[in-house]
N, C-alpha and C. Protein backbone atom coordinates (compact mmCIF):
# COMPACT_ATOMS: atom_id res chain seq x y z
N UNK A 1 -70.31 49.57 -33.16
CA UNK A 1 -69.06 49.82 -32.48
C UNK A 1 -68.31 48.52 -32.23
N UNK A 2 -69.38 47.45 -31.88
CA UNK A 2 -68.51 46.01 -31.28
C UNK A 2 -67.85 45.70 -32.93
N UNK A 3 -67.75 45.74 -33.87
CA UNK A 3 -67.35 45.23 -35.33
C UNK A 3 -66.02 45.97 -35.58
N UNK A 4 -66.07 47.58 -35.72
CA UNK A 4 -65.15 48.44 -35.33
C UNK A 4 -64.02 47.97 -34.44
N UNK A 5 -64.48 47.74 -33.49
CA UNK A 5 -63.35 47.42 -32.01
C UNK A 5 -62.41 45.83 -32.44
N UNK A 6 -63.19 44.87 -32.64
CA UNK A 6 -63.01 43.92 -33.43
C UNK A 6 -62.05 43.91 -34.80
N UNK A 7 -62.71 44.57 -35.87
CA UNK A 7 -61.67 44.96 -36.84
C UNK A 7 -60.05 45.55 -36.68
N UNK A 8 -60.44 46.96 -35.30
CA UNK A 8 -58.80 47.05 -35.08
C UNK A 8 -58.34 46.29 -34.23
N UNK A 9 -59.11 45.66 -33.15
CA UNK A 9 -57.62 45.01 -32.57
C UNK A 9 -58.27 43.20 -32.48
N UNK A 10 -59.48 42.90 -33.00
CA UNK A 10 -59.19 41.34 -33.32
C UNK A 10 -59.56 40.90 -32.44
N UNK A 11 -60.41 41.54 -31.11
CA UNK A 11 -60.95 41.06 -30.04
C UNK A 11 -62.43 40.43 -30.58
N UNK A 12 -63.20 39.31 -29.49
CA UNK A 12 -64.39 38.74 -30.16
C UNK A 12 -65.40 39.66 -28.96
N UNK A 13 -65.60 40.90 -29.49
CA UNK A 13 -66.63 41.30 -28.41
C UNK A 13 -68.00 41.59 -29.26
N UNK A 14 -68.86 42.05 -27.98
CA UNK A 14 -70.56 42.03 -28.79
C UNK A 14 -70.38 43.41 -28.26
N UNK A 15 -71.98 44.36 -28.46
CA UNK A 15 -71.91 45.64 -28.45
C UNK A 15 -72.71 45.50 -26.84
N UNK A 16 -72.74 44.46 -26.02
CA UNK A 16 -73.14 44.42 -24.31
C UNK A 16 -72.09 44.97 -23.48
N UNK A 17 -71.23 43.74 -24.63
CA UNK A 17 -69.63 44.35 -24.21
C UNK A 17 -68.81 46.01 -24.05
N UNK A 18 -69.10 46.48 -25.25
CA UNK A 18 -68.42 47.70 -25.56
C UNK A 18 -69.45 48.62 -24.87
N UNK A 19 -70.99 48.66 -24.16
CA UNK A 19 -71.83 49.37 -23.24
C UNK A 19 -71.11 49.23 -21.76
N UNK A 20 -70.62 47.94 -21.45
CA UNK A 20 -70.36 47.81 -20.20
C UNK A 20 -68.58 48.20 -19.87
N UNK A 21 -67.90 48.08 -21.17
CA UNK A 21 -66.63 49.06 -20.92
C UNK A 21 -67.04 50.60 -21.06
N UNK A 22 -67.74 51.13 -21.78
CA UNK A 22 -68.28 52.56 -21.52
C UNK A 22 -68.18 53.16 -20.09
N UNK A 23 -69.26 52.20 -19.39
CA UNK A 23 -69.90 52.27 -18.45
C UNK A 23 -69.09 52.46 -17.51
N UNK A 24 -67.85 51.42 -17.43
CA UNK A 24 -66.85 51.20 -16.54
C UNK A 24 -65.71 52.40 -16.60
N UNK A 25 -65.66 52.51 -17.68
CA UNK A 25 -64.34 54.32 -17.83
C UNK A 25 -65.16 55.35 -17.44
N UNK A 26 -66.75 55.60 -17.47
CA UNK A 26 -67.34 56.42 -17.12
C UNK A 26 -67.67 56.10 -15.70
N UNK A 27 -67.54 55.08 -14.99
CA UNK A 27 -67.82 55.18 -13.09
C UNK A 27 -66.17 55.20 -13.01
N UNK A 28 -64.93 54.78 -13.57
CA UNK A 28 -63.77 54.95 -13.01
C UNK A 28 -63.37 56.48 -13.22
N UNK A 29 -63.57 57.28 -14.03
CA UNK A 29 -63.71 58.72 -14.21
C UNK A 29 -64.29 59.11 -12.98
N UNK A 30 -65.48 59.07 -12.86
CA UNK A 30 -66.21 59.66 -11.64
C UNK A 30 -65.67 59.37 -10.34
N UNK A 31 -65.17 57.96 -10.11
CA UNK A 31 -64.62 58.04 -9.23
C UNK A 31 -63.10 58.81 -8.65
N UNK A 32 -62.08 59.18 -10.11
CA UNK A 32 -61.30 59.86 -9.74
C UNK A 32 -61.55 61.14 -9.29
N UNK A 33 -62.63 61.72 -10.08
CA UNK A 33 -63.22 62.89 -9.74
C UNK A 33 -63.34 62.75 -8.49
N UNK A 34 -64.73 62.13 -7.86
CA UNK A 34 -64.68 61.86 -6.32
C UNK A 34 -63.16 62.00 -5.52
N UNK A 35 -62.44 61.39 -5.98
CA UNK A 35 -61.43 61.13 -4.99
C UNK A 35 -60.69 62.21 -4.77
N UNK A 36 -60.72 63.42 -5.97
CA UNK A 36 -60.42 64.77 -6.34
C UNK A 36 -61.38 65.63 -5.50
N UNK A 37 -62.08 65.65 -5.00
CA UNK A 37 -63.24 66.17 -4.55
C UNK A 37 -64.65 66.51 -4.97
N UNK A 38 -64.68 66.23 -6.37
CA UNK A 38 -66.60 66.54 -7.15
C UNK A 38 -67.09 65.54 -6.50
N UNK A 39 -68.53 66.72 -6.44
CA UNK A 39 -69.46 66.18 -5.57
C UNK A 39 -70.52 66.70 -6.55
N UNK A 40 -71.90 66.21 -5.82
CA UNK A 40 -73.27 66.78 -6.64
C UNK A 40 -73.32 68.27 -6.72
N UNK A 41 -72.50 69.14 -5.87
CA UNK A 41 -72.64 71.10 -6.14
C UNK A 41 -72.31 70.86 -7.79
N UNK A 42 -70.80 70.47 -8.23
CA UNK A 42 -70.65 70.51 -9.38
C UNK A 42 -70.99 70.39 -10.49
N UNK A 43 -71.65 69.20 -10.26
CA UNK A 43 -72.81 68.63 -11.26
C UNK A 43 -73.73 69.69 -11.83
N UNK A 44 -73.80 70.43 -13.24
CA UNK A 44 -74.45 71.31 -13.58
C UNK A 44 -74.57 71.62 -14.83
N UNK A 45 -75.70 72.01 -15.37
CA UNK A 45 -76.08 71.98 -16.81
C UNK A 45 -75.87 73.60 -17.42
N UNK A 46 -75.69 73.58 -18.42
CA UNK A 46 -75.36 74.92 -18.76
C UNK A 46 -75.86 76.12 -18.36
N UNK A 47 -75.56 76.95 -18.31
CA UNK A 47 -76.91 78.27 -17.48
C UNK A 47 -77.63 78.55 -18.53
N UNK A 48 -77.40 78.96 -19.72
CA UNK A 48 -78.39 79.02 -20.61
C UNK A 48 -79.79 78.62 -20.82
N UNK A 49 -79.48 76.96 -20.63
CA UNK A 49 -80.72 75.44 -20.38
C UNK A 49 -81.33 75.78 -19.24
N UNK A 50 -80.79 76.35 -17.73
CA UNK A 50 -81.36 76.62 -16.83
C UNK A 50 -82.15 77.92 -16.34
N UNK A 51 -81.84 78.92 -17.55
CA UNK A 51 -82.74 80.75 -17.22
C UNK A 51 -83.48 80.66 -18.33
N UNK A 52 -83.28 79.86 -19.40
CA UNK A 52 -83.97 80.39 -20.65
C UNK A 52 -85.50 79.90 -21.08
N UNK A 53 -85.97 80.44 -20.51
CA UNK A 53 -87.74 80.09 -20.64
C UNK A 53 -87.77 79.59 -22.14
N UNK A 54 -88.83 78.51 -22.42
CA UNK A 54 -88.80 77.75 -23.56
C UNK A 54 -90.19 78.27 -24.26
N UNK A 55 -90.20 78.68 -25.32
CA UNK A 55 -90.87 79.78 -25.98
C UNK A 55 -92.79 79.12 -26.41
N UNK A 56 -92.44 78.07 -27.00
CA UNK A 56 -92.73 76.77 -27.71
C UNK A 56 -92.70 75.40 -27.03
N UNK A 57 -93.99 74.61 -27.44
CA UNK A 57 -93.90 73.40 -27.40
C UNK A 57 -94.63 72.68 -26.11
N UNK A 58 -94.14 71.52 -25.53
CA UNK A 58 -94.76 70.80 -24.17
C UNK A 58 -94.23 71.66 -23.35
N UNK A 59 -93.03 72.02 -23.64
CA UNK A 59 -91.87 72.82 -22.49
C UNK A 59 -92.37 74.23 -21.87
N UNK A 60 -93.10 74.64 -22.95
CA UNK A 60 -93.46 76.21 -23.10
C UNK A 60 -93.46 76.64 -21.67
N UNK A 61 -92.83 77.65 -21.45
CA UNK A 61 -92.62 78.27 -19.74
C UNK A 61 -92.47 77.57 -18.97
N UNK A 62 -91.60 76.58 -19.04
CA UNK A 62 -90.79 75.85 -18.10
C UNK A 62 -89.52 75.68 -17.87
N UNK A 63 -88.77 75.74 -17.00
CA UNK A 63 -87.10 75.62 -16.88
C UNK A 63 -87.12 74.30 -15.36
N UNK A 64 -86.32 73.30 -16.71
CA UNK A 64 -85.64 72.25 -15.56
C UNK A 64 -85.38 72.39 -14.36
N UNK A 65 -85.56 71.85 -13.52
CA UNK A 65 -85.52 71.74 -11.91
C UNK A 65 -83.94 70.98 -11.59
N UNK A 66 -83.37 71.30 -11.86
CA UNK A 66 -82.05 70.86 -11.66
C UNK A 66 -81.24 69.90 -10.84
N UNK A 67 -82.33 69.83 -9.35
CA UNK A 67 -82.36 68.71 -8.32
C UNK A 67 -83.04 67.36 -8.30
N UNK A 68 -84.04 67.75 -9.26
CA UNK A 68 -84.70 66.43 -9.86
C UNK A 68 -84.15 65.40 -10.56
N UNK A 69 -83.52 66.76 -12.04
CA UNK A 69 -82.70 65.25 -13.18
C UNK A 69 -81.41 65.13 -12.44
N UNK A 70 -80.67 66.18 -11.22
CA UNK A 70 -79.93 65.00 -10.70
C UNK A 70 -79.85 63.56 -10.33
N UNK A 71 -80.86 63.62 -9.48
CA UNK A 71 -81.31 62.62 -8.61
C UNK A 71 -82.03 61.45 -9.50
N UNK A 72 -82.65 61.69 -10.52
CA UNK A 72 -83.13 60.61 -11.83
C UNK A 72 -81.50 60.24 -12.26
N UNK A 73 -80.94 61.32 -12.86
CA UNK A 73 -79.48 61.02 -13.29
C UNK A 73 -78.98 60.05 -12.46
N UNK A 74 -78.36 60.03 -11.20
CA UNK A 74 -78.39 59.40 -10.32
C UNK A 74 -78.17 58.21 -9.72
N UNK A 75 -80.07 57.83 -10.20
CA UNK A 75 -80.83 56.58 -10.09
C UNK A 75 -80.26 55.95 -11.72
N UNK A 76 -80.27 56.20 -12.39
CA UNK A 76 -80.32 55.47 -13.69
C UNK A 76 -78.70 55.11 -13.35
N UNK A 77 -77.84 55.81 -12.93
CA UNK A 77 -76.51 55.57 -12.80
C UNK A 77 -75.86 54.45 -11.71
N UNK A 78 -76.74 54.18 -10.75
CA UNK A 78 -76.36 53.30 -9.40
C UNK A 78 -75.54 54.47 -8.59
N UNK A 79 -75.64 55.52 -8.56
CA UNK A 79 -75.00 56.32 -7.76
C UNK A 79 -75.73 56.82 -6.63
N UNK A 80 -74.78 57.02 -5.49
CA UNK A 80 -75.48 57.34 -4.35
C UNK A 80 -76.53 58.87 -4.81
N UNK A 81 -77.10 59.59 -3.46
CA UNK A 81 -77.66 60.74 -4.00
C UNK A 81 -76.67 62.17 -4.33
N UNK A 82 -75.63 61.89 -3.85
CA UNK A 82 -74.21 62.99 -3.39
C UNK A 82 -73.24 62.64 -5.65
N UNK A 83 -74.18 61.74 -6.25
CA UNK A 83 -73.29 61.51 -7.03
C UNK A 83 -72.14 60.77 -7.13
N UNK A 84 -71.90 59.49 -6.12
CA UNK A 84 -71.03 58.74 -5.95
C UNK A 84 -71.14 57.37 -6.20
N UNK A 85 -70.25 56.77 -7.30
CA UNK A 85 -70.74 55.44 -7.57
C UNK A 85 -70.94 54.85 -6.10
N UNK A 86 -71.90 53.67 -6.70
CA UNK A 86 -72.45 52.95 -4.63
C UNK A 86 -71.22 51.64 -5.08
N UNK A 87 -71.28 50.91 -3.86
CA UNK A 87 -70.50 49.68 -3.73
C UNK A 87 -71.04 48.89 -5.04
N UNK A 88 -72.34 48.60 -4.61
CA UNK A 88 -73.13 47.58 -5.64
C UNK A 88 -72.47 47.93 -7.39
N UNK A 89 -72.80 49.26 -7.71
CA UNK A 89 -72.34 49.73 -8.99
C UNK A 89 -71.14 49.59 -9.14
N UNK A 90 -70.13 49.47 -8.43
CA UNK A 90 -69.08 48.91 -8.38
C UNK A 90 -68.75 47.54 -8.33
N UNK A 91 -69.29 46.88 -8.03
CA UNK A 91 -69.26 45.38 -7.95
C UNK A 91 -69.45 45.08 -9.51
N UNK A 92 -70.89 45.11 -9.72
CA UNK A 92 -71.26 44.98 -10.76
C UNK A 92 -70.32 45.31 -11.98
N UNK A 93 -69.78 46.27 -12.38
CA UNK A 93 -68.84 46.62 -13.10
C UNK A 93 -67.51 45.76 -12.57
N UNK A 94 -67.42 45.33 -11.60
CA UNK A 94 -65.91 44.18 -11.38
C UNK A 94 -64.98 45.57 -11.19
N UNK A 95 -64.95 46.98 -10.25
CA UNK A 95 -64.00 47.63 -10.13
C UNK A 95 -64.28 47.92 -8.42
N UNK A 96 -64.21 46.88 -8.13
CA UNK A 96 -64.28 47.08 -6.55
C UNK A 96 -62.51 47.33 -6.17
């Protein structure tokens, strides 16, 4: 992607770069959301993924816990538990 981005507009970026602008349109998104009102109720995976017993495999008769990979989701994200970028995750990204 960093070569791509480079080719059209001639910028000297690496692909750390083009992860951490990702990163940054995806917590400034969330935060408009937030400011719109989404919260963690919203946050939700298809119903299908969540009733459909898994026939086969490691999964076999199991359905995702939905409060869990929030809260992993979450953690991997710097977001509070409510789904809200934290200060720190904001810093870090330079969109304080």
């Amino acid at each position: 992607m960093a070569q791509y981005v480079k080719a059209v507009t001639g910028w000297d970026v690496d692909g750390q770069e083009v992860l951490k602008t990702g990163e940054r349109i995806h917590n400034l998104k969330r935060m408009y959301n937030v400011r719109l009102g989404i919260s963690r109720k919203d946050d939700m995976l298809p119903y299908r993924i969540l009733t459909h017993d898994r026939g086969s495999g490691g999964a076999k008769g199991s359905l995702p816990h939905l409060g869990w990979i929030l809260n992993e989701y979450y953690i991997k994200r710097g977001w509070s538990e409510d789904g809200i970028p934290t200060n720190d995750k904001l810093k870090e990204l330079e969109l304080e």
